[in-house]
PDB file of N, CA and C in Angstrom:
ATOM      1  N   UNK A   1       0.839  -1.183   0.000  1.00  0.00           N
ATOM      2  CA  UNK A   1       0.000   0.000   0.000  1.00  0.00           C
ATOM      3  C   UNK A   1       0.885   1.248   0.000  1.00  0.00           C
ATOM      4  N   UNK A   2       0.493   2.315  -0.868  1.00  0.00           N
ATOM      5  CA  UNK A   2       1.236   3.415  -0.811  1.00  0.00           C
ATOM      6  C   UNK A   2       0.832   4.676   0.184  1.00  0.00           C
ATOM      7  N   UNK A   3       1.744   5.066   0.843  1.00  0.00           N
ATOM      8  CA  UNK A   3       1.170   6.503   1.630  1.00  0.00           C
ATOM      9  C   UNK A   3       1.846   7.435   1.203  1.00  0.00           C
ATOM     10  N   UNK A   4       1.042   8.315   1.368  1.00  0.00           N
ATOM     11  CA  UNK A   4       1.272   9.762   0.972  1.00  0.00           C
ATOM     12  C   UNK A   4       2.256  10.278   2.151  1.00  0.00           C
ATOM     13  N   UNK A   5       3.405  10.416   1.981  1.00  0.00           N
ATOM     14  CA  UNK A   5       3.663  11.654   3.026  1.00  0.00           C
ATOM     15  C   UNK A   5       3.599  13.145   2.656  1.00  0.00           C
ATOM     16  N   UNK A   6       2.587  13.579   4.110  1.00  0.00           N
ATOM     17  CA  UNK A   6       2.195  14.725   4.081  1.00  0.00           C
ATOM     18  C   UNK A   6       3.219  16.230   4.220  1.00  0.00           C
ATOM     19  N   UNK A   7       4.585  15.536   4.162  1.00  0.00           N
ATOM     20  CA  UNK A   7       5.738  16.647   4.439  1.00  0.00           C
ATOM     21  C   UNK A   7       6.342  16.424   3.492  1.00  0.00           C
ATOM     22  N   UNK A   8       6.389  16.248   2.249  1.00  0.00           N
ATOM     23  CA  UNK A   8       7.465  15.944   1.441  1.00  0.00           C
ATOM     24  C   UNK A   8       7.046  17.395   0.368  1.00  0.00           C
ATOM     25  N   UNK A   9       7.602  17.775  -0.329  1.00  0.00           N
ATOM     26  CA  UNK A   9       7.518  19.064  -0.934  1.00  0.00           C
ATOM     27  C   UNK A   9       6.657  18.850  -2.031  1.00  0.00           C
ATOM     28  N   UNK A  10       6.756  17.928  -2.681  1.00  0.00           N
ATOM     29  CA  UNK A  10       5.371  17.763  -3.991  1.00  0.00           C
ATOM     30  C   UNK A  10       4.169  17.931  -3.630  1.00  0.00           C
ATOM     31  N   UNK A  11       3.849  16.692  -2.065  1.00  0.00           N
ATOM     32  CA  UNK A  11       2.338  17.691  -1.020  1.00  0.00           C
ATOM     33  C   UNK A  11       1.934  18.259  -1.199  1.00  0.00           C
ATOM     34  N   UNK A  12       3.330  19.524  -0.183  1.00  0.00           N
ATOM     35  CA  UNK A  12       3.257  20.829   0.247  1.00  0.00           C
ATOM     36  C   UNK A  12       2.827  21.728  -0.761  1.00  0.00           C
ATOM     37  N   UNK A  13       3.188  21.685  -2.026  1.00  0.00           N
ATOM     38  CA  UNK A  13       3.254  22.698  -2.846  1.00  0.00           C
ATOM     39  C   UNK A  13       1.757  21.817  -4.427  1.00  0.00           C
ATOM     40  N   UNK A  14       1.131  20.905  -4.307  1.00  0.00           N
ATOM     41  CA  UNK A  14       0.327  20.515  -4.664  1.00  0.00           C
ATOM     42  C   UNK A  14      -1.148  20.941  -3.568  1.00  0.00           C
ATOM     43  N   UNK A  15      -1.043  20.918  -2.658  1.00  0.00           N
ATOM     44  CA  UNK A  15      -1.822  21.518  -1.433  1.00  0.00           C
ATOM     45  C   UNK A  15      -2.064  23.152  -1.628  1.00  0.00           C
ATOM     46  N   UNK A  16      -0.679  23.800  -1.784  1.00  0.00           N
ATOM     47  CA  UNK A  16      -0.928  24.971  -2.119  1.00  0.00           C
ATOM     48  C   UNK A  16      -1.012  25.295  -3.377  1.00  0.00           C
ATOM     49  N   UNK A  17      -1.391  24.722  -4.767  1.00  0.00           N
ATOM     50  CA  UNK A  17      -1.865  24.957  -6.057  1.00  0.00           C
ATOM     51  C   UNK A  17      -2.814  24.673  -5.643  1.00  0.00           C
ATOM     52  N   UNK A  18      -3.913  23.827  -5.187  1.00  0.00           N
ATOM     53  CA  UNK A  18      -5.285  23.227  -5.415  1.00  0.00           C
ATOM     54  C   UNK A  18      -5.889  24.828  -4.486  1.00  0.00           C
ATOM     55  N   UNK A  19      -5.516  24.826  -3.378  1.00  0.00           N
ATOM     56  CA  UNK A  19      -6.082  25.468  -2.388  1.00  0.00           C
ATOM     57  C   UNK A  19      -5.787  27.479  -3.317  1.00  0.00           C
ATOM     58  N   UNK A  20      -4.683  27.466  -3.309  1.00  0.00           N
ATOM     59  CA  UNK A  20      -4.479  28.952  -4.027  1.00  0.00           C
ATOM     60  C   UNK A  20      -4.636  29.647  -5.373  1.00  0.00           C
ATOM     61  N   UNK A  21      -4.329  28.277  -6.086  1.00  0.00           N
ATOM     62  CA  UNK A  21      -3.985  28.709  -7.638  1.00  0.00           C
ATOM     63  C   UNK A  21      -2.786  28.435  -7.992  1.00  0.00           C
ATOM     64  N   UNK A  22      -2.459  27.922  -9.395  1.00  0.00           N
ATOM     65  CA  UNK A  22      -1.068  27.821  -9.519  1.00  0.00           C
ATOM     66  C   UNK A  22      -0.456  29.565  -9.994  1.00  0.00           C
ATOM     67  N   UNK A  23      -0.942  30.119 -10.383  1.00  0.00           N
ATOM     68  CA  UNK A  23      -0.521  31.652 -10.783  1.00  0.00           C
ATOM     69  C   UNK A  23       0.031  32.364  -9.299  1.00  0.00           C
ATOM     70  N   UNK A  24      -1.037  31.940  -8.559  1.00  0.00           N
ATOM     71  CA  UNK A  24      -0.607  32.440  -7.293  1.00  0.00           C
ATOM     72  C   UNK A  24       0.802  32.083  -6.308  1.00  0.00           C
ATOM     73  N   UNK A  25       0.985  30.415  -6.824  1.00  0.00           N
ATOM     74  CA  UNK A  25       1.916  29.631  -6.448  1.00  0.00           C
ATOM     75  C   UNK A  25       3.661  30.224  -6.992  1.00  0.00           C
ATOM     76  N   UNK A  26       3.072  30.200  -8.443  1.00  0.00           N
ATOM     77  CA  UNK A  26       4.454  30.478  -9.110  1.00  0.00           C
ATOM     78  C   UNK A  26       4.577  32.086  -9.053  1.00  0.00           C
ATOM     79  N   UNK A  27       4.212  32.693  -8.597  1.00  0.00           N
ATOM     80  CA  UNK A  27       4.016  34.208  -8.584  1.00  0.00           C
ATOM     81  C   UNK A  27       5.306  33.948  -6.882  1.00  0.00           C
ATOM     82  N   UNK A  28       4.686  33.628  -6.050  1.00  0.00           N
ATOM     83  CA  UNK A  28       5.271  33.411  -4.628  1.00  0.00           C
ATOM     84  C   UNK A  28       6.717  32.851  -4.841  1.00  0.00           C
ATOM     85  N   UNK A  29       6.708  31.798  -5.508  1.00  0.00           N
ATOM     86  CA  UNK A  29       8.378  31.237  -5.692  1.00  0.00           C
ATOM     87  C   UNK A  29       9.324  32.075  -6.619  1.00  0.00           C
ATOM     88  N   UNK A  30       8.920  32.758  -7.813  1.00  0.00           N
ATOM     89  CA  UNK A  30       9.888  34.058  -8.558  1.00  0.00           C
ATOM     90  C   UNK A  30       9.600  35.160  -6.991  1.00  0.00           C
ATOM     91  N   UNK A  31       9.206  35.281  -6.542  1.00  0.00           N
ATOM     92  CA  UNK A  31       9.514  36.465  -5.487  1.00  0.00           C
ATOM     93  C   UNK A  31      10.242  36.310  -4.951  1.00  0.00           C
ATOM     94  N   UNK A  32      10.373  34.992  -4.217  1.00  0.00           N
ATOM     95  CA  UNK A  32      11.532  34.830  -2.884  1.00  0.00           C
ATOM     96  C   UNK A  32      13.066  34.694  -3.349  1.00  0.00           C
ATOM     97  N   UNK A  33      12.334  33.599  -5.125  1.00  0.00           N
ATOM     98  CA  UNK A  33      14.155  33.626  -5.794  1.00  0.00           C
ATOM     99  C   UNK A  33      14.608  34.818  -6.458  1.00  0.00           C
ATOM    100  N   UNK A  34      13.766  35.907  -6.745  1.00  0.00           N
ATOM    101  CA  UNK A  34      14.086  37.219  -7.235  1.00  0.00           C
ATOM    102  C   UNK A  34      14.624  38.339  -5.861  1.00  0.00           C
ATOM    103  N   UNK A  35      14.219  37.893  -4.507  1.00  0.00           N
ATOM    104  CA  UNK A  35      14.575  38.356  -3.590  1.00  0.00           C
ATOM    105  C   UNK A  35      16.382  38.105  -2.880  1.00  0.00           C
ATOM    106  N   UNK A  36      16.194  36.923  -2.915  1.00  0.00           N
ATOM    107  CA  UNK A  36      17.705  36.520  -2.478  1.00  0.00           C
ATOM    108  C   UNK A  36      18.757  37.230  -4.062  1.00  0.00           C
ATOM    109  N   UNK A  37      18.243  36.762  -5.381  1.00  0.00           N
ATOM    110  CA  UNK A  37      19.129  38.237  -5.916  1.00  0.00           C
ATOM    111  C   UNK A  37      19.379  39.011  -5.585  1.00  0.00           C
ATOM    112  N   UNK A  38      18.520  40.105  -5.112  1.00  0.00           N
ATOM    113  CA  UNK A  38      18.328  41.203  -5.099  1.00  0.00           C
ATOM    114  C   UNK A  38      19.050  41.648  -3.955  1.00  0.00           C
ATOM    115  N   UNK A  39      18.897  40.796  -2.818  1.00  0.00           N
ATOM    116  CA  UNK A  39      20.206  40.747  -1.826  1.00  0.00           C
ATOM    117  C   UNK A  39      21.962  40.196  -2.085  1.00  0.00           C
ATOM    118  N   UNK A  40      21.590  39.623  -2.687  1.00  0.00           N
ATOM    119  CA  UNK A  40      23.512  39.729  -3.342  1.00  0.00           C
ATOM    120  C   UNK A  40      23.654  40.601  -4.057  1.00  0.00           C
ATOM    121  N   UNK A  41      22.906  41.319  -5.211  1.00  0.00           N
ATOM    122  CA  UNK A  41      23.278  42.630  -5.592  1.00  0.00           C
ATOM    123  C   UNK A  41      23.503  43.769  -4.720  1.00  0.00           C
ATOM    124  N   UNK A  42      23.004  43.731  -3.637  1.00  0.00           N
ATOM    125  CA  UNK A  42      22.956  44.668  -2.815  1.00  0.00           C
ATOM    126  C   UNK A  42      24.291  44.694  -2.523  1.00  0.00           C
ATOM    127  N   UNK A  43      24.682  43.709  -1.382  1.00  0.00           N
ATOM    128  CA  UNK A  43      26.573  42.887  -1.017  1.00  0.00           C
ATOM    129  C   UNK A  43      26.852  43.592  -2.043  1.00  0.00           C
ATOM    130  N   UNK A  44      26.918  43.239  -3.454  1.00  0.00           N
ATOM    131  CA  UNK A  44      27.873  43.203  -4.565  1.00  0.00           C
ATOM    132  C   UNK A  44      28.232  44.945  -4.836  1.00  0.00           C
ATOM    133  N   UNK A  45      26.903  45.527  -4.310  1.00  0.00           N
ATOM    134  CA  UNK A  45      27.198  47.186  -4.654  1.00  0.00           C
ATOM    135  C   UNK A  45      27.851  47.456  -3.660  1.00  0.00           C
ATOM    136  N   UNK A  46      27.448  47.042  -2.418  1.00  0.00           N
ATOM    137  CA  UNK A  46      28.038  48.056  -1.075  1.00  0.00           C
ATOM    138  C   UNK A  46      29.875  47.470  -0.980  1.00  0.00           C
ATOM    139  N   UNK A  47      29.913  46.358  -1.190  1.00  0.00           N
ATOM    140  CA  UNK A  47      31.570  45.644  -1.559  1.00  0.00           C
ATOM    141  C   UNK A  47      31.835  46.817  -2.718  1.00  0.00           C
ATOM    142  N   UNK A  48      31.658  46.572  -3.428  1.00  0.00           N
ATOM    143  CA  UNK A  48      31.983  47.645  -4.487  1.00  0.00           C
ATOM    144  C   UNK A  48      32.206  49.058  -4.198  1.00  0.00           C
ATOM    145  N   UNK A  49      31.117  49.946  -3.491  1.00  0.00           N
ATOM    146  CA  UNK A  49      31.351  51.022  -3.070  1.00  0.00           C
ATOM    147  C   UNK A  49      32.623  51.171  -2.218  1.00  0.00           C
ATOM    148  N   UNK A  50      33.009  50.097  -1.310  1.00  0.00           N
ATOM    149  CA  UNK A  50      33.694  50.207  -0.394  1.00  0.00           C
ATOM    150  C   UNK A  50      35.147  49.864  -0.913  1.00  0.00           C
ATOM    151  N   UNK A  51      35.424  49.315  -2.435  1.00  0.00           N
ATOM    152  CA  UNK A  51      36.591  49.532  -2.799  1.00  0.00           C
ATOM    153  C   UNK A  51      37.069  50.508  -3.829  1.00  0.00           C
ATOM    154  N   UNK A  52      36.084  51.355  -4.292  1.00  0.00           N
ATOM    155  CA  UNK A  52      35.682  52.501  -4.800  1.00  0.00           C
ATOM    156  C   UNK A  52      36.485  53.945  -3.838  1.00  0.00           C
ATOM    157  N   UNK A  53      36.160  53.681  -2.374  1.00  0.00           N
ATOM    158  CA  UNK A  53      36.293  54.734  -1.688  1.00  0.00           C
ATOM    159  C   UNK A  53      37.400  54.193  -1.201  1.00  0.00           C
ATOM    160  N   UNK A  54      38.128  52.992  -0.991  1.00  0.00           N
ATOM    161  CA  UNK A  54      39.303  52.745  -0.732  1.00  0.00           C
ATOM    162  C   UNK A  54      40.649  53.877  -1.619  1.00  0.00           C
ATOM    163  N   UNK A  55      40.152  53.041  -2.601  1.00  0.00           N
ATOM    164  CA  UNK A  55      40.704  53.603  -3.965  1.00  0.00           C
ATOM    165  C   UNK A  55      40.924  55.094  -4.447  1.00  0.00           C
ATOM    166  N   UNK A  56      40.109  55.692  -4.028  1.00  0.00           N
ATOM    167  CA  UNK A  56      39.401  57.276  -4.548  1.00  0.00           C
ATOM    168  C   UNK A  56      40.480  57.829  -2.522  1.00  0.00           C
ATOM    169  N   UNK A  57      40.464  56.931  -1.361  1.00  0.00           N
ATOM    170  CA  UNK A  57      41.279  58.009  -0.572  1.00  0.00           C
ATOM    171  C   UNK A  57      42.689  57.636  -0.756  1.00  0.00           C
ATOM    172  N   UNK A  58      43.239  56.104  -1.335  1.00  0.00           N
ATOM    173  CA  UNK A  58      44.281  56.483  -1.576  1.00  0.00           C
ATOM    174  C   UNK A  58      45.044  57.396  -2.590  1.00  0.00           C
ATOM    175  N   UNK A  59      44.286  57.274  -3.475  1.00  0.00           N
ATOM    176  CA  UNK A  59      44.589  58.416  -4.729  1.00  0.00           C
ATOM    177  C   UNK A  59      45.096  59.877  -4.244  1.00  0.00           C
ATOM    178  N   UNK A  60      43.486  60.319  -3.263  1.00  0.00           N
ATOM    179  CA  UNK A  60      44.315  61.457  -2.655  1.00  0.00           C
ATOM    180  C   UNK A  60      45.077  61.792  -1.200  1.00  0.00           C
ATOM    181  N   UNK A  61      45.729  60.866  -1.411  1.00  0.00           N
ATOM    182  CA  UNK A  61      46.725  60.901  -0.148  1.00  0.00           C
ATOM    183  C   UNK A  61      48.423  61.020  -0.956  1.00  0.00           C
ATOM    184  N   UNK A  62      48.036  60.672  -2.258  1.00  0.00           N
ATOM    185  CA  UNK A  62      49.193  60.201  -2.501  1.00  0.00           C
ATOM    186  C   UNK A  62      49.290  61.525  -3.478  1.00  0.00           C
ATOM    187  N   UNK A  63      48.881  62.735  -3.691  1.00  0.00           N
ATOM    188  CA  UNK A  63      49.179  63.956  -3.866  1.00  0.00           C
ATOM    189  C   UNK A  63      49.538  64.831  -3.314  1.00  0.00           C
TER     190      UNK A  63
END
């Protein structure tokens, strides 16, 4: 006999298409993976800025 387990992610996320919508579903998962981008771009600018201004005070120190 086969059982369903109720924690396994096909479930979880078949539970929430029937119950929400799949538009609604796949709308929710591009958000969270468009989010964690959007946080390493962030890192990637402020790293950046910060060797920008490294750069830009040694320049003028060395005049």
């Amino acid at each position: 006999m086969n059982r369903v387990d109720n924690s396994s992610p096909l479930t979880y996320l078949l539970t929430a298409i029937s119950q929400v919508g799949f538009p609604i579903v796949l709308t929710g998962y591009l958000l969270t993976r468009f989010e964690r981008k959007l946080e390493i771009l962030t890192e990637t600018i402020t790293k950046l800025t910060e060797v920008i201004n490294n750069r830009s005070n040694e320049g003028s120190h060395e005049k």
